[in-house]
Protein backbone atom coordinates (compact mmCIF):
# COMPACT_ATOMS: atom_id res chain seq x y z
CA UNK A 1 -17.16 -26.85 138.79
CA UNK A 2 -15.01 -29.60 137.49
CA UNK A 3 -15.77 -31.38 133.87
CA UNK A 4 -16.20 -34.71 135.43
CA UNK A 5 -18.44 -38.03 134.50
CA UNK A 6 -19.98 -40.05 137.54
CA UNK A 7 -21.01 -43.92 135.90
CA UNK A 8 -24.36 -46.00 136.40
CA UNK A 9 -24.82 -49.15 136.19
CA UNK A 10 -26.67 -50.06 132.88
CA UNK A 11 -28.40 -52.77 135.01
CA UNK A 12 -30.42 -49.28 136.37
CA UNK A 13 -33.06 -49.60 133.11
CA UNK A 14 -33.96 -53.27 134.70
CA UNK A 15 -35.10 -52.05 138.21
CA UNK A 16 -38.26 -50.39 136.44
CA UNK A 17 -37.62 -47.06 138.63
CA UNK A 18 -40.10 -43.86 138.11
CA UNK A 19 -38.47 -40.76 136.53
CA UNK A 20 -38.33 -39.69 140.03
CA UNK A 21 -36.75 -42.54 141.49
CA UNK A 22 -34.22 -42.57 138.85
CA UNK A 23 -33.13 -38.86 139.27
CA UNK A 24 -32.82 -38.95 143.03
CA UNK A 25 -30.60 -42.28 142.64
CA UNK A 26 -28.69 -40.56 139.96
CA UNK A 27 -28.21 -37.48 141.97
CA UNK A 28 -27.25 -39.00 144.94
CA UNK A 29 -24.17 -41.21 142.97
CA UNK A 30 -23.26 -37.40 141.54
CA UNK A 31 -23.58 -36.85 145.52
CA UNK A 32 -20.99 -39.80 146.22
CA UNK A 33 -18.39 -39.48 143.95
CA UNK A 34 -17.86 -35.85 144.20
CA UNK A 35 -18.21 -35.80 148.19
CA UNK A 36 -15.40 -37.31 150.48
CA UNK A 37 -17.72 -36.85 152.88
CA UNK A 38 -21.03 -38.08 151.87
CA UNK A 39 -23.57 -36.74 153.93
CA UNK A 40 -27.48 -37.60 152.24
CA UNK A 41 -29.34 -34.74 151.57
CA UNK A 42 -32.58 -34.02 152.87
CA UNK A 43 -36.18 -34.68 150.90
CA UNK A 44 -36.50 -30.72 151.09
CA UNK A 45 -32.94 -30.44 149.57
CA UNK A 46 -33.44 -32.97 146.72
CA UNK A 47 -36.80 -31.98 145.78
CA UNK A 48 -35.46 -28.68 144.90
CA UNK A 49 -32.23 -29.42 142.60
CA UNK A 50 -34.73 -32.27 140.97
CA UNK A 51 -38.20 -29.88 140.50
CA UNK A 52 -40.17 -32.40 142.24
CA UNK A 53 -42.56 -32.01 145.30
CA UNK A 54 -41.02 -32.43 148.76
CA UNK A 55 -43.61 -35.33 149.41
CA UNK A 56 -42.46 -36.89 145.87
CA UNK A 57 -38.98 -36.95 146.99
CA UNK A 58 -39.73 -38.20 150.19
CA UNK A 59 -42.02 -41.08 148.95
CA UNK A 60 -39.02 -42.44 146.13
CA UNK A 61 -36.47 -41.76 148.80
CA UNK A 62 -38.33 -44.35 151.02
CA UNK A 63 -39.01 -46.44 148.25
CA UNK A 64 -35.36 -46.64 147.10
CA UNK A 65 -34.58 -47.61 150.50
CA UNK A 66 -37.32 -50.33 150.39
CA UNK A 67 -36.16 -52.06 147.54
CA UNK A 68 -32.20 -52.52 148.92
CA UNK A 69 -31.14 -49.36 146.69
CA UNK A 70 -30.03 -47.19 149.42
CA UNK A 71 -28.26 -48.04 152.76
CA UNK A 72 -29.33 -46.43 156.11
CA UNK A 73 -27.31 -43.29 155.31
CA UNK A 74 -28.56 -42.47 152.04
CA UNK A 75 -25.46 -44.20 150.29
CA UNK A 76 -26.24 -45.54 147.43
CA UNK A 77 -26.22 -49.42 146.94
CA UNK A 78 -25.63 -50.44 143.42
CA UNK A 79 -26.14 -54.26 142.95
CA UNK A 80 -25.13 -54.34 139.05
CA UNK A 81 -24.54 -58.33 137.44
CA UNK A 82 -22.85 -57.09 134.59
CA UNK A 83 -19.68 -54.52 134.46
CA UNK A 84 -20.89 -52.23 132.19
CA UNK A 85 -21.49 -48.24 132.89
CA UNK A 86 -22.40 -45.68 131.13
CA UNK A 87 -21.51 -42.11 132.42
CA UNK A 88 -23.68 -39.01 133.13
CA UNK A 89 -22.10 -35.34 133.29
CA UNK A 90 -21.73 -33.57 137.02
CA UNK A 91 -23.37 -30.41 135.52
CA UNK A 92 -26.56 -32.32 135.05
CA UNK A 93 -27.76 -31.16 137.84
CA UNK A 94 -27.41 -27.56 137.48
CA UNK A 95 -29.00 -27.25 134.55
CA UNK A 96 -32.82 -26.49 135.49
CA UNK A 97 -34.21 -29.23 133.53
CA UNK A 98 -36.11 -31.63 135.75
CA UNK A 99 -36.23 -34.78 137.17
CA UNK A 100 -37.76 -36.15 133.80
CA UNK A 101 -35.72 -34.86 131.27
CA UNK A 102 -32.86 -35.88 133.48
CA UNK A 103 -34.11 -39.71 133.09
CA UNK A 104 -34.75 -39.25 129.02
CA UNK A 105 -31.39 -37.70 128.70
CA UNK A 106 -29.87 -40.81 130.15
CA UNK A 107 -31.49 -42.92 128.89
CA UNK A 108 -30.09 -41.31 125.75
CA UNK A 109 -26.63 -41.28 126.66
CA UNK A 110 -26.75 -44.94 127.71
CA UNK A 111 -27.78 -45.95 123.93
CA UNK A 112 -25.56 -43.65 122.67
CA UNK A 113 -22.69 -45.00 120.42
CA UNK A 114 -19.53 -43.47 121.95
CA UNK A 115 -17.38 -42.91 118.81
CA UNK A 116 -20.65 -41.19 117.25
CA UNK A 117 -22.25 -39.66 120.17
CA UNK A 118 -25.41 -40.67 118.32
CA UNK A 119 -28.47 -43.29 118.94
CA UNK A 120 -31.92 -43.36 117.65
CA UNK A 121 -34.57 -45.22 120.13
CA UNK A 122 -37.95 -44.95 118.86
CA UNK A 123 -40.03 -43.02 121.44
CA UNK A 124 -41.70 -46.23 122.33
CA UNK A 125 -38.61 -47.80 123.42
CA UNK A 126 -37.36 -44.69 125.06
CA UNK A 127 -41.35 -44.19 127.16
CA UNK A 128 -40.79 -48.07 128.18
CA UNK A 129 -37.69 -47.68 129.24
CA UNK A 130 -38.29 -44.17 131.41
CA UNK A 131 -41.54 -44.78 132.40
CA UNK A 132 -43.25 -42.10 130.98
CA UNK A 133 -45.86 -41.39 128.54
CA UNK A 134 -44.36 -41.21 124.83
CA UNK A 135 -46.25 -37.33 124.40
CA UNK A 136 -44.50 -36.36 128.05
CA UNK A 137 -40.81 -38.05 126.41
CA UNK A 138 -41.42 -36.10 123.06
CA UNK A 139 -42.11 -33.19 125.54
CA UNK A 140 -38.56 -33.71 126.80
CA UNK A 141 -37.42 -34.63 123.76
CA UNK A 142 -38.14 -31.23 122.55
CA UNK A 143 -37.06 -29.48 125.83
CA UNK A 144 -33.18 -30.85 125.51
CA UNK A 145 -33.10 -30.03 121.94
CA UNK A 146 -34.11 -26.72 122.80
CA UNK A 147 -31.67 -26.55 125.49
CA UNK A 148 -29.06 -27.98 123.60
CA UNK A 149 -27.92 -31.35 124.88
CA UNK A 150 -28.97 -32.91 121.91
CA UNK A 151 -29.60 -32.75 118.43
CA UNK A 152 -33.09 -34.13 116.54
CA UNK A 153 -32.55 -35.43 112.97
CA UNK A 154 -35.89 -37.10 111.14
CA UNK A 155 -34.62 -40.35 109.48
CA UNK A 156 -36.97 -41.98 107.02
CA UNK A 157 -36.63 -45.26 104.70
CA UNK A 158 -38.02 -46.72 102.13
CA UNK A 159 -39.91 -50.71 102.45
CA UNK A 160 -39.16 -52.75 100.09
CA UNK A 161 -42.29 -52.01 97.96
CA UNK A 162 -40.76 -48.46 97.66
CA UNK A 163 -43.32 -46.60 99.92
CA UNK A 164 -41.57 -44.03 102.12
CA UNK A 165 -41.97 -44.34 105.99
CA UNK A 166 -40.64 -41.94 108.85
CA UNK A 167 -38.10 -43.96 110.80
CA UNK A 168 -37.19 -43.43 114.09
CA UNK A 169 -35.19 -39.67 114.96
CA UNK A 170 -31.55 -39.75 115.27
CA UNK A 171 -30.13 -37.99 118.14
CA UNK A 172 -27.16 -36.64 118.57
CA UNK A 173 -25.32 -35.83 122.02
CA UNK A 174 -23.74 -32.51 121.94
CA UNK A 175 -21.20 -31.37 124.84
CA UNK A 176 -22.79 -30.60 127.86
CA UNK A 177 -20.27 -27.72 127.57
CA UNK A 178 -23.04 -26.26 124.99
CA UNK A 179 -25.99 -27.03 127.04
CA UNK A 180 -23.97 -24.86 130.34
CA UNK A 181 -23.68 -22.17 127.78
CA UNK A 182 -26.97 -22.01 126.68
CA UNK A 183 -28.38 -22.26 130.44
CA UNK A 184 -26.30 -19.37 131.36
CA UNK A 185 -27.10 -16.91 128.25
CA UNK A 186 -30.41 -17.43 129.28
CA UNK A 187 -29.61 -16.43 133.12
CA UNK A 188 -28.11 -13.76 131.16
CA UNK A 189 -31.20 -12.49 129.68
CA UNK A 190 -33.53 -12.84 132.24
CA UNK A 191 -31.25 -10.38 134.48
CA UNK A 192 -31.25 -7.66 131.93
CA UNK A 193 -34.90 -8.23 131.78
């Protein structure tokens, strides 16, 4: 497998996709860019590497295509008005994690301050953006941390009538280099179990 990046438009967090949506759009870019030969995969296929139902992928597949996202092949069709990207890693999808940690995770990495690797969207801002309830994006919130593609620090601060608040949690992006490690020690240890 080769350490590469495939981009998105950041334009993607305006076309108010599901989780779902957003996954199987994602994948099939990964899809794209790493196949010369782009040929779509079936509902059954991406329902699988995405841990959704095959009726789930077959229902966002048709509404990607409704809304101009997809061509007649399964290509995507990325209408972005600005020029700005922001990368997600090929090994994404080989990960086990799900179509909705998937979307939390980059919607991570798109806030993420490159020089830092770091960002800290409240989760609020981070269940509007996604589309999902903020207990299911703490949920996967607590699933990448555990899975280590990211890092959870509590911030607080202090008003200006000196009472201490929690502030929002800084994340941190590790390498997904630690998060293929991790996935595979655990592969590991469910053999010799």
């Amino acid at each position: 497998m080769n350490r590469c990046r495939f981009s998105i438009p950041n334009d993607i967090w305006k076309w108010n996709l599901k989780p779902q949506g957003f996954a199987i759009l994602a994948y099939l870019c990964y899809l794209r860019v790493l196949c010369k030969n782009f040929i779509a995969p079936s509902a059954d296929e991406i329902a699988s590497r995405l841990h959704m139902s095959k009726d789930m992928a077959a229902e966002q597949l048709s509404e990607l295509n409704h809304r101009g996202l997809l061509n007649q092949n399964r290509m995507p069709v990325l209408k972005s008005t600005g020029k700005n990207f922001f990368s997600l890693p090929n090994e994404l999808f080989f990960l086990n994690i799900g179509h909705g940690a998937i979307t939390v995770y980059a919607y991570l990495l798109y806030c993420e301050d490159r020089r830092t690797h770091q960002c800290h969207p409240s989760y609020r801002t981070i269940s509007g953006a996604v589309h999902l309830t903020v207990s299911t994006v703490m949920k996967h919130i607590t699933k990448l941390a555990d899975r280590q593609f990211i890092t959870v620090e509590n911030t607080s601060y202090i008003d200006r009538h000196g009472m201490k608040w929690n502030g929002n949690n800084l994340y941190t992006i590790l390498p997904i280099q630690m998060a293929m490690d991790y996935c595979y020690q655990q592969q590991l240890l469910r053999l010799e179990a």
